[in-house]
Protein backbone atom coordinates (compact mmCIF):
# COMPACT_ATOMS: atom_id res chain seq x y z
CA UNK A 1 -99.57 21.12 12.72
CA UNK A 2 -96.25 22.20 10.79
CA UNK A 3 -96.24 22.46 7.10
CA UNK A 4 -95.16 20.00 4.91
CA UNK A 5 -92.02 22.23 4.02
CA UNK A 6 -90.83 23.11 7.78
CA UNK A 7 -91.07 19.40 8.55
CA UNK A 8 -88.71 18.92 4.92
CA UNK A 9 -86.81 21.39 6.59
CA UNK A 10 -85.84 19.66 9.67
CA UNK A 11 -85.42 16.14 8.18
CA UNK A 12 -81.92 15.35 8.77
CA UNK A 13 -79.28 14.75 6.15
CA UNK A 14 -78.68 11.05 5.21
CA UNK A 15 -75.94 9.64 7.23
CA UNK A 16 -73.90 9.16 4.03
CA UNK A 17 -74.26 12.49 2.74
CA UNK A 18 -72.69 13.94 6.13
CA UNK A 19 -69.32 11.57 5.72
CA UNK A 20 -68.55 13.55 2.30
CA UNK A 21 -69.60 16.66 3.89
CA UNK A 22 -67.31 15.82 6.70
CA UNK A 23 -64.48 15.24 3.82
CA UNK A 24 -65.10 18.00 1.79
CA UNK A 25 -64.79 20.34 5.01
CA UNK A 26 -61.14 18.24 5.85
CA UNK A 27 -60.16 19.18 2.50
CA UNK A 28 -61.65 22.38 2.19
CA UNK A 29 -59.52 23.76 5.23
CA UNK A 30 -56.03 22.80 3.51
CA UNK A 31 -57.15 23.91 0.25
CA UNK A 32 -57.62 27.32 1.72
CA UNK A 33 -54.83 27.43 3.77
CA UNK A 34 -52.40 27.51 0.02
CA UNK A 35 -55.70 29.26 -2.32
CA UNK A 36 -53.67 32.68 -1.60
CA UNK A 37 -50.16 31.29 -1.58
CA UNK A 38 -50.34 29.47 -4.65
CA UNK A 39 -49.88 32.40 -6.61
CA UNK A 40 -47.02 34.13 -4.85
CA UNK A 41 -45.04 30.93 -4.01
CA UNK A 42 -45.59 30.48 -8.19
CA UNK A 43 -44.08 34.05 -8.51
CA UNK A 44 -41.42 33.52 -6.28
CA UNK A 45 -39.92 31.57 -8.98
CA UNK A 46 -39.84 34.93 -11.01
CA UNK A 47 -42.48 33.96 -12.89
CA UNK A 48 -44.86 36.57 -14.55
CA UNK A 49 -48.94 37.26 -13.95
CA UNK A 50 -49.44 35.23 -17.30
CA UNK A 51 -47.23 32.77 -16.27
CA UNK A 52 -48.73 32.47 -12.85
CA UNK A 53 -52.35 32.27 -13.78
CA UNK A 54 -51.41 29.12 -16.02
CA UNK A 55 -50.53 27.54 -12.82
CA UNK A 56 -53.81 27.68 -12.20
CA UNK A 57 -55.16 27.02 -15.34
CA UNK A 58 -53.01 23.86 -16.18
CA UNK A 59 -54.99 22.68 -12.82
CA UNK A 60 -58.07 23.25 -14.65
CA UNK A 61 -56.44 21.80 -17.84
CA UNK A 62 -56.21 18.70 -16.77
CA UNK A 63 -59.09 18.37 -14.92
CA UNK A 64 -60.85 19.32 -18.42
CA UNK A 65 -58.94 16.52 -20.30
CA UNK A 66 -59.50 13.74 -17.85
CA UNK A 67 -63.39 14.73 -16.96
CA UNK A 68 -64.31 12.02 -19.59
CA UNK A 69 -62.74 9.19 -18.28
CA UNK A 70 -63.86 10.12 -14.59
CA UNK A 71 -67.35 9.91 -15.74
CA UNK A 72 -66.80 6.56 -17.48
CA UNK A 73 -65.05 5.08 -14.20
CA UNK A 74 -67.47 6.34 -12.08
CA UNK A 75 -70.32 4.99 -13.73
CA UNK A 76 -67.92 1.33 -13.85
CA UNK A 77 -66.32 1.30 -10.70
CA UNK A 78 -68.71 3.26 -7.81
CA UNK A 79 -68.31 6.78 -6.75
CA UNK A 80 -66.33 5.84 -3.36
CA UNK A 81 -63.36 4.13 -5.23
CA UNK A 82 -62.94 6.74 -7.41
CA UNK A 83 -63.29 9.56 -4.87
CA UNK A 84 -60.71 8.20 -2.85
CA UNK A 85 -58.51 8.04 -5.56
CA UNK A 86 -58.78 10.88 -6.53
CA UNK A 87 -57.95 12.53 -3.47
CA UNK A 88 -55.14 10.58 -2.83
CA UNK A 89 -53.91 11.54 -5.96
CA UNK A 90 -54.33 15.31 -5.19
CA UNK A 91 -52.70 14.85 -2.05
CA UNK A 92 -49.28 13.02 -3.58
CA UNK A 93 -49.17 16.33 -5.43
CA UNK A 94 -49.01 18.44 -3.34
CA UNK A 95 -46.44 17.18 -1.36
CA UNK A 96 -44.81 16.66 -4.60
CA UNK A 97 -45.52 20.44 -5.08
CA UNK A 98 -43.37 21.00 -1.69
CA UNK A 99 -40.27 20.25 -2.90
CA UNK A 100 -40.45 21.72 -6.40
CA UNK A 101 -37.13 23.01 -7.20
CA UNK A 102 -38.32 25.01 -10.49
CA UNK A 103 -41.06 26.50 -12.13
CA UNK A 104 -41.67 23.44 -14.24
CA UNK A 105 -41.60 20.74 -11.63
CA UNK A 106 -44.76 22.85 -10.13
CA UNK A 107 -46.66 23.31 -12.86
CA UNK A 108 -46.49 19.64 -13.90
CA UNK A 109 -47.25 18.60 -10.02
CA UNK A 110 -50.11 21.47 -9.98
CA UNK A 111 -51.59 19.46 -13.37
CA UNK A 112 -51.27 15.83 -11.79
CA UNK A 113 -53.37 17.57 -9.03
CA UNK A 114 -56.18 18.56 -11.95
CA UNK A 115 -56.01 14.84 -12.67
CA UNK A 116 -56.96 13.49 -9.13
CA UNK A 117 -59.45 16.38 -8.53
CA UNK A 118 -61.41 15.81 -11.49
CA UNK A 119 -61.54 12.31 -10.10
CA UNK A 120 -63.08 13.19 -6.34
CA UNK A 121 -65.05 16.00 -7.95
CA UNK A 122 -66.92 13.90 -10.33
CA UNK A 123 -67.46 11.13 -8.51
CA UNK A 124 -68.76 13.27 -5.45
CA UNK A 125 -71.13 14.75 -7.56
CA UNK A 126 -72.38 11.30 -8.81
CA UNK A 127 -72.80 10.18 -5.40
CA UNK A 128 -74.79 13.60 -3.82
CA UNK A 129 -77.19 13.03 -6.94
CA UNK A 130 -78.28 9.38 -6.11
CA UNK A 131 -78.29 9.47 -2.64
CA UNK A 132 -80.03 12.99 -1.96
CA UNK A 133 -83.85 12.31 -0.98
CA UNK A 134 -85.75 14.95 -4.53
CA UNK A 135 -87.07 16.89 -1.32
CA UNK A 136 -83.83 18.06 -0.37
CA UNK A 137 -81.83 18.28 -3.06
CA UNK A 138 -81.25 21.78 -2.64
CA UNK A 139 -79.81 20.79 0.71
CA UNK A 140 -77.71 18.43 0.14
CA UNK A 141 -75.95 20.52 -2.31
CA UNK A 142 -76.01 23.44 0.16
CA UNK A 143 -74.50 21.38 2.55
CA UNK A 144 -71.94 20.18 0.70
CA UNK A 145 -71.04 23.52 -0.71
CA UNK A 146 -70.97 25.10 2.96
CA UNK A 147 -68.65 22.60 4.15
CA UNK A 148 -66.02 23.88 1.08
CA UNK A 149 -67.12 27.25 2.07
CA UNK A 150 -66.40 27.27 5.62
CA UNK A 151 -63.21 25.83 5.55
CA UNK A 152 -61.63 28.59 3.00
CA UNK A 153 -62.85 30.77 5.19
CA UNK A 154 -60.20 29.43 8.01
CA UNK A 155 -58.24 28.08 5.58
CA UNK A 156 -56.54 31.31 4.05
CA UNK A 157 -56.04 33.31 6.90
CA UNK A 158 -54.44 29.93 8.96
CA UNK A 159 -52.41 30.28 4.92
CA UNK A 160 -51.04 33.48 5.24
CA UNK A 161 -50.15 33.33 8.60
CA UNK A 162 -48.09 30.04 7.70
CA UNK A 163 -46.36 32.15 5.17
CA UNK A 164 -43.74 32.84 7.62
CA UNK A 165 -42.64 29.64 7.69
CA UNK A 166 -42.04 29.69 4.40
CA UNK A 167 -44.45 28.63 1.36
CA UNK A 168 -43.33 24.86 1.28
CA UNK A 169 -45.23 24.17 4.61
CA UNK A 170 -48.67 24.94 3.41
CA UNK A 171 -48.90 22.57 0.99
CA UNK A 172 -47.91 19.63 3.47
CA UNK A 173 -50.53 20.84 5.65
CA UNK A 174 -53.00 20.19 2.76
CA UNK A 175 -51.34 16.62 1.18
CA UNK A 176 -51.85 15.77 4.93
CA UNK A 177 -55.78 16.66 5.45
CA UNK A 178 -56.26 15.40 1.92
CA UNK A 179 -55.14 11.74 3.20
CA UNK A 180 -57.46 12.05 6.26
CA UNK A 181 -60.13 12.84 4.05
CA UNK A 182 -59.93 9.61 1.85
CA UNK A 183 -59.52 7.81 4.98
CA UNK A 184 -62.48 8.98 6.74
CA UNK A 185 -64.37 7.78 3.77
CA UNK A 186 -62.55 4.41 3.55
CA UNK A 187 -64.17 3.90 7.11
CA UNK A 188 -66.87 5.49 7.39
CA UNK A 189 -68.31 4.40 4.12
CA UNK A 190 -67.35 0.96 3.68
CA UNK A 191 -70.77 -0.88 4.35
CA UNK A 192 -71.99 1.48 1.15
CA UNK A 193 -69.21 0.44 -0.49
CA UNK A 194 -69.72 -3.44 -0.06
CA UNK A 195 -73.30 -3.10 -0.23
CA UNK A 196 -72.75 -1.28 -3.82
CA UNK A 197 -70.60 -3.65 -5.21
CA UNK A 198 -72.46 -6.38 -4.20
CA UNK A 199 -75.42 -4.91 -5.83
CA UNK A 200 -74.15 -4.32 -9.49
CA UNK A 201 -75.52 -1.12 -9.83
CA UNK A 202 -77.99 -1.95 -12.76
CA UNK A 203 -79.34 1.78 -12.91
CA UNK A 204 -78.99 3.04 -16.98
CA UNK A 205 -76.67 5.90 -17.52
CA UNK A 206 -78.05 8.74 -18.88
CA UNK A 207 -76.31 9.81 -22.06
CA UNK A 208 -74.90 13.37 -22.63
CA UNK A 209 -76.45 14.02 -25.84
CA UNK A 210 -80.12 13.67 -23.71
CA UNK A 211 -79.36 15.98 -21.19
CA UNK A 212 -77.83 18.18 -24.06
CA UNK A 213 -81.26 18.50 -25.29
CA UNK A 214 -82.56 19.98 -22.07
CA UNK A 215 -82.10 23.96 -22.07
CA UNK A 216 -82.34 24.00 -18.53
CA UNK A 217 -78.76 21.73 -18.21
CA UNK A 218 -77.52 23.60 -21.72
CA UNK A 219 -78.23 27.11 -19.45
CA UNK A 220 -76.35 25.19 -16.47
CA UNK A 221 -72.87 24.33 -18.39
CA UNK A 222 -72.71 28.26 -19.47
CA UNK A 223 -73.43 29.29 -15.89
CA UNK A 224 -70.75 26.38 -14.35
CA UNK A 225 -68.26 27.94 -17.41
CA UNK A 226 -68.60 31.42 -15.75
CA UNK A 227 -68.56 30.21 -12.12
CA UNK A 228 -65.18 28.44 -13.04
CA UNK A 229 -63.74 31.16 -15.15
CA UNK A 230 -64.75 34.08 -11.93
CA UNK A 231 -64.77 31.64 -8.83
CA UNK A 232 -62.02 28.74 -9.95
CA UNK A 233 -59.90 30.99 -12.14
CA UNK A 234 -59.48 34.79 -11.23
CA UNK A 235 -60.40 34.57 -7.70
CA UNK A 236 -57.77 32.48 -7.37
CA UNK A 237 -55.12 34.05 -9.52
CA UNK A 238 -55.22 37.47 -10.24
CA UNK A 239 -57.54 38.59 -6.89
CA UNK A 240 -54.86 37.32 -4.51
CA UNK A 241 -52.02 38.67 -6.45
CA UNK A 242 -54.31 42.73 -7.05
CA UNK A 243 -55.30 42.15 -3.47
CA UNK A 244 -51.10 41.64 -2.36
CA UNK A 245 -50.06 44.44 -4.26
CA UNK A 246 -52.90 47.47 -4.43
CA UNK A 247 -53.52 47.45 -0.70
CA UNK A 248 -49.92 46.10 0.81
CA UNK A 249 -48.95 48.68 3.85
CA UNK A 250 -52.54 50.09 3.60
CA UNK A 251 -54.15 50.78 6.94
CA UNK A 252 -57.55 48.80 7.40
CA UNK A 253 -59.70 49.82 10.77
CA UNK A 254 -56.10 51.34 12.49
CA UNK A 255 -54.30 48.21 11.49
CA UNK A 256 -51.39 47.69 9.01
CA UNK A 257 -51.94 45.02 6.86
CA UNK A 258 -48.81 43.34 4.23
CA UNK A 259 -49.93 41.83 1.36
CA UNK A 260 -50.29 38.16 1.84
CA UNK A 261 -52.13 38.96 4.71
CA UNK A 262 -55.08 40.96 2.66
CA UNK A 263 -54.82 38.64 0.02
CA UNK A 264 -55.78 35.85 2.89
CA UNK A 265 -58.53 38.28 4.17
CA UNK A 266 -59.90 38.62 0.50
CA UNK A 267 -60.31 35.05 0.04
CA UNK A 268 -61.56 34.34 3.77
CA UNK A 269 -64.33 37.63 3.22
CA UNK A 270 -65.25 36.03 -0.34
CA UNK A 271 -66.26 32.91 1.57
CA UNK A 272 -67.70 34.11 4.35
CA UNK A 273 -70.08 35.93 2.16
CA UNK A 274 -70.97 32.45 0.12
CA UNK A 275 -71.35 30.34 3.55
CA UNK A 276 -73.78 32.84 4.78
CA UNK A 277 -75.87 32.56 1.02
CA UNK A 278 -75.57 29.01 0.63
CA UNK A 279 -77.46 28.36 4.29
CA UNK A 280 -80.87 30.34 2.77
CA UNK A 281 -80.51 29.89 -0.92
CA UNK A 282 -80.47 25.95 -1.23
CA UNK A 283 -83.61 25.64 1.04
CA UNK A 284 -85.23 28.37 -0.71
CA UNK A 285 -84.62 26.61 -4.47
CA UNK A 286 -86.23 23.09 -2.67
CA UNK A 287 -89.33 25.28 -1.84
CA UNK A 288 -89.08 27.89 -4.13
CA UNK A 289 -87.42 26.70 -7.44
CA UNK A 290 -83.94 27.42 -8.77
CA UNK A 291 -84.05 29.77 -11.37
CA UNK A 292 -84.82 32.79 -9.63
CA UNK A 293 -81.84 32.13 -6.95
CA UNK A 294 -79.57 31.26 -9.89
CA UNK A 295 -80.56 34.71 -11.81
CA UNK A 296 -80.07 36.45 -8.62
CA UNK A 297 -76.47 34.74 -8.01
CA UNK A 298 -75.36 35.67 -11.42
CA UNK A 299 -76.35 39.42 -11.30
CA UNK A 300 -74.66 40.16 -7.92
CA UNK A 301 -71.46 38.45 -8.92
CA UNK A 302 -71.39 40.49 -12.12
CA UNK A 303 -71.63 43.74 -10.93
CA UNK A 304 -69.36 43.07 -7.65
CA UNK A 305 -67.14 41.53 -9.73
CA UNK A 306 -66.84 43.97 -12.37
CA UNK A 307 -66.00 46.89 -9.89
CA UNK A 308 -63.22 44.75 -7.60
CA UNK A 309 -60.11 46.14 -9.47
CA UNK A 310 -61.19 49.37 -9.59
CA UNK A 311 -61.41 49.49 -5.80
CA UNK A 312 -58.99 51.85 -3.94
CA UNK A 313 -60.05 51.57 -0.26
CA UNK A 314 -59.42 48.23 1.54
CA UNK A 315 -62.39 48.26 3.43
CA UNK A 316 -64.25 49.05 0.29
CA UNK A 317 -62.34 46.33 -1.90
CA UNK A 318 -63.45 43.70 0.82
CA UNK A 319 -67.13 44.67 1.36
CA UNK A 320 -66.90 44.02 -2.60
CA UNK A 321 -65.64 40.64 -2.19
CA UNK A 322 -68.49 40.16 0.61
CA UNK A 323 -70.69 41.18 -1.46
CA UNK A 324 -69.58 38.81 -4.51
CA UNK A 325 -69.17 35.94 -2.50
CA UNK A 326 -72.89 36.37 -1.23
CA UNK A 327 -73.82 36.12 -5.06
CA UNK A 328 -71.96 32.88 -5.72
CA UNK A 329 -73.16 31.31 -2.86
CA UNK A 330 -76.86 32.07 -3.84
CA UNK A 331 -75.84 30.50 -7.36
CA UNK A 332 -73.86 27.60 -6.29
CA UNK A 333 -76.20 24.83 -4.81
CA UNK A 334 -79.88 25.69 -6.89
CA UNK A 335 -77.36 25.22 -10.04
CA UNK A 336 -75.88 21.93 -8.65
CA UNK A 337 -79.29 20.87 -7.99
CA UNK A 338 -80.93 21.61 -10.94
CA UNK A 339 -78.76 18.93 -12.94
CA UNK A 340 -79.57 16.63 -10.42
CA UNK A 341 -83.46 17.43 -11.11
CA UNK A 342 -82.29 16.40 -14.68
CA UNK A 343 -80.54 13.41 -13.95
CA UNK A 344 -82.83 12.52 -11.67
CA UNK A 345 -82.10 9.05 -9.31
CA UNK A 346 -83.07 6.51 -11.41
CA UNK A 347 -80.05 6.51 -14.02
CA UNK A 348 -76.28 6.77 -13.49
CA UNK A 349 -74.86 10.47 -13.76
CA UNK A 350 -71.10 9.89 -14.40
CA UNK A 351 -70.89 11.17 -17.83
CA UNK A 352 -73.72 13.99 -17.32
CA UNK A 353 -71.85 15.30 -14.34
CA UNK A 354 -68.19 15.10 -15.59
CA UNK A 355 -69.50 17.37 -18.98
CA UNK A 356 -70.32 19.83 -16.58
CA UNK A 357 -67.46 19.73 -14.40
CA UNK A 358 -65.28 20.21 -17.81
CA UNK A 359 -67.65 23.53 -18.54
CA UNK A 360 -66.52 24.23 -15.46
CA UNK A 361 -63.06 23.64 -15.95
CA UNK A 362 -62.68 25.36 -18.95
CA UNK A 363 -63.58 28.71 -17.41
CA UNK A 364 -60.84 28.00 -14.93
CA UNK A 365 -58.57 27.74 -17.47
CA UNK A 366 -59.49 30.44 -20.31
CA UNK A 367 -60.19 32.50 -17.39
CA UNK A 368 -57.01 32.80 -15.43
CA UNK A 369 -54.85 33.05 -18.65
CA UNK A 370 -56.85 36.06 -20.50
CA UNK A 371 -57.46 37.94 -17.46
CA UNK A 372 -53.17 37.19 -16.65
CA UNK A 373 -52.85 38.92 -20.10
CA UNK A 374 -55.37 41.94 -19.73
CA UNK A 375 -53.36 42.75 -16.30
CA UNK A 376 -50.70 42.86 -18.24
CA UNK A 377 -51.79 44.87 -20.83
CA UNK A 378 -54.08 47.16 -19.34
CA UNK A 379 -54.17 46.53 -15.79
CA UNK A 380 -56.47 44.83 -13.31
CA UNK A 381 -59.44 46.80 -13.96
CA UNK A 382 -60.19 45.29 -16.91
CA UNK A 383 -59.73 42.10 -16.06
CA UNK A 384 -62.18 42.31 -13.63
CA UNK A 385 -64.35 43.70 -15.89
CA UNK A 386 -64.52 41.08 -18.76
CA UNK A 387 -64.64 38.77 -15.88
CA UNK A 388 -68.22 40.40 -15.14
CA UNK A 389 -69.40 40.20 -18.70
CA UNK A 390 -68.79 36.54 -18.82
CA UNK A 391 -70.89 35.92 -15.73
CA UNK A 392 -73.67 38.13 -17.70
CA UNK A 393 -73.78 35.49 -20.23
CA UNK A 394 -74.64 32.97 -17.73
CA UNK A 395 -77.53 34.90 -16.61
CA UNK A 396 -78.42 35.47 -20.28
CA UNK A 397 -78.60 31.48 -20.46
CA UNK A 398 -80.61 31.55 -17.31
CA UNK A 399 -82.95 34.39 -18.31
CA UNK A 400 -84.22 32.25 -21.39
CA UNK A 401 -84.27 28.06 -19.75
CA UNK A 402 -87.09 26.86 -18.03
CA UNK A 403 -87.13 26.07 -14.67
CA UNK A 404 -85.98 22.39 -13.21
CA UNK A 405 -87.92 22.00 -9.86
CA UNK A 406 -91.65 22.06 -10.72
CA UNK A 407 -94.70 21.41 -8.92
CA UNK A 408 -96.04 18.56 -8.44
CA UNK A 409 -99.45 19.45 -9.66
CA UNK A 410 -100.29 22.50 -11.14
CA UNK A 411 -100.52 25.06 -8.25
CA UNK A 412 -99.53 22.81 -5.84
CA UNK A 413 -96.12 22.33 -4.28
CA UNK A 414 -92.48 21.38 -5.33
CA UNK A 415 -91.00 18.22 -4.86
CA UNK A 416 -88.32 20.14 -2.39
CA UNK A 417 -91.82 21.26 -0.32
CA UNK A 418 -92.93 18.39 0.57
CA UNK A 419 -92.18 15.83 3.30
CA UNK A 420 -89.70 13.46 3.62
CA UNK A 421 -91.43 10.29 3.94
CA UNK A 422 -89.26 7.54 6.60
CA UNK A 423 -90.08 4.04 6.33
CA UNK A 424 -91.72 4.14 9.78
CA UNK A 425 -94.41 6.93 8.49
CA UNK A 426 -95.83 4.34 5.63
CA UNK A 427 -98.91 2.24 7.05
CA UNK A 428 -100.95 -0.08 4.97
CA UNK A 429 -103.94 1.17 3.89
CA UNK A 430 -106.85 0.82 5.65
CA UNK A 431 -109.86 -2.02 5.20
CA UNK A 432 -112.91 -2.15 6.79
CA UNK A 433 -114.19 -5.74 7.00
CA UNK A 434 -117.91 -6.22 5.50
């Protein structure tokens, strides 16, 4: 007979979880296809590195300053209003971001972007916490992830390979997938929708200041700080831009590589690295529990991180990024989960959810702009390096929390080990007449 896990293991995914995971991989793909053109088409308007990371960080700005109000209208309106929404709102700027004309005009687009994806990001979150079955919540967040995951792996190198059609193109491309995206939920998720609305979702919210006093969801805001300042802010600023520059012309396996093109292939070998973790480490923090695959994450993205701008061989510099990619992807989904082991699925998660997308956010905004200035004081090295010491302190948070996915009974089994009970397996009890 198969174990309680391995038949956990096979349940399929709710039907409505796989519509955002079909989304998330529609947008996924066009936000790879501009993550490593972003920062040259930003420095094509002779801007500096500081000046450059901000365009990323004024992203994460303003997905920090609106957060709040994304929690309060999820909890008001329903996750799938405000997820399309928000993505429709992302996708107006980046065809705004198109036609830019100067430096200006794209950072202000790039923050009315921050404003719409705090809006989808939140609400998505909301929505994976209270419709993922306890026994596979590590799944569901796996899934999710891996559908991000796989599409920047396309996504860049389809990116740089665009780049000779100009950098304008790309982020057409990616206004474009975003409004399939919000359509395919519009469709495919109407009858939730209506069926939500018609309900009145009477579930409490759960207030910040009572998941505050949980160290296992304080640990998880200092981990999702460092994730956004290393993942959301450097990778996406200054790794592209060291990646362009320290190995452009360099010869990689008897090939000639330019610089957008490794910058493309560092972003593509980071996520291929974090697809591959994702796939074992959110089934393994179901059976297994979180913290030790969070831990794990957090060291291997330190120490890979740490060494990337000190690389001087290609081949080495993208085993690195492998490598660190690997370690996020064994953080990402056990540290998603474990706030929904907080939350739970009894109470509305708006607010809890949008405070740690802003701990989030404010690593991707501190982060891009102090590494920008170490580059330009004393070179990319550095930057990489304080980059790994903040990722340290997230492990320090982790070393010292307790963990979120507990067993049952003492000794027995986690909630993610055991069964996924359908409606068809429950059978009234037995009575014997007499």
């Amino acid at each position: 007979m198969p174990s309680s896990s391995s038949r956990t293991a096979r349940a399929p995914l709710p039907r409505e979880i796989k519509v955002l995971v079909a989304a998330a991989f529609i947008i996924a793909i066009g936000f790879g296809i501009i993550a490593p053109l972003l920062p040259q088409y930003a420095a094509s308007f002779n801007a500096s590195a500081t000046a450059v990371a901000a365009v990323v960080s004024v992203f994460g700005l303003t997905r920090l300053l609106f957060a709040p109000l994304s929690g309060r209208l999820t909890n008001r309106l329903g996750e799938t209003p405000v997820y399309m929404t928000g993505v429709l709102i992302v996708a107006a700027s980046m065809f705004l971001i198109a036609f830019a004309q100067t430096f200006a005009q794209l950072l202000a687009f790039r923050a009315i972007g921050g404003v719409g994806s705090t809006l989808f990001t939140v609400s998505a979150m909301a929505f994976l916490a209270r419709k993922a079955p306890p026994s596979m919540r590590g799944r569901v967040s796996g899934a999710y992830a891996s559908a991000f995951l796989i599409g920047n792996i396309v996504g860049p190198i389809v990116g740089s390979a665009l780049a000779v059609f100009g950098y304008r193109a790309p982020f057409l491309i990616y206004g474009t997938s975003l409004v399939i995206a919000a359509a395919l939920v519009f469709f495919m998720l109407k009858d939730t929708r209506l069926a939500d609305r018609a309900a009145r979702d009477a579930r409490p919210a759960m207030p910040v200041k009572e998941a505050l006093e949980n160290p296992s969801y304080r640990a998880a805001l200092v981990s999702f700080f460092a994730n956004g300042w290393a993942t959301f802010g450097v990778r996406n600023s200054v790794m592209p831009l060291f990646a362009a520059s320290a190995f452009a012309g360099s010869g990689l396996l008897g090939w000639q590589v330019d610089g957008a093109l490794m910058a493309g292939l560092a972003l593509s070998v980071f996520a291929l690295g974090n697809v591959v973790a994702v796939t074992f480490s959110s089934r393994l923090s179901d059976m297994h529990g979180r913290k030790p695959l969070i831990l794990t994450g957090l060291l291997v993205m330190a120490v890979t991180t740490g060494v990337l701008g000190w690389m001087q061989s290609p081949l080495l510099f993208l085993l690195a990024c492998l490598v660190s990619g690997a370690g996020t992807g064994v953080l990402n989904a056990p540290q998603q989960a474990a706030i929904a082991d907080v939350v739970g699925q009894g109470r509305r998660s708006g607010a809890v959810m949008s405070s740690a997308q802003m701990s989030a956010d404010l690593g991707a905004i501190i982060g891009p702009l102090l590494a920008g200035l170490v580059v330009d004081a004393a070179g990319y090295g550095w930057a990489f390096v304080l980059t790994g010491g903040v990722i340290l302190l997230g492990a320090l948070a982790w070393w010292r929390a307790p963990e979120t996915n507990l067993p049952v009974v003492p000794g027995g089994p986690r909630t993610g080990a055991l069964p996924k009970i359908e409606p068809e397996d429950v059978r009234p009890p037995h009575r014997e007449d007499g």
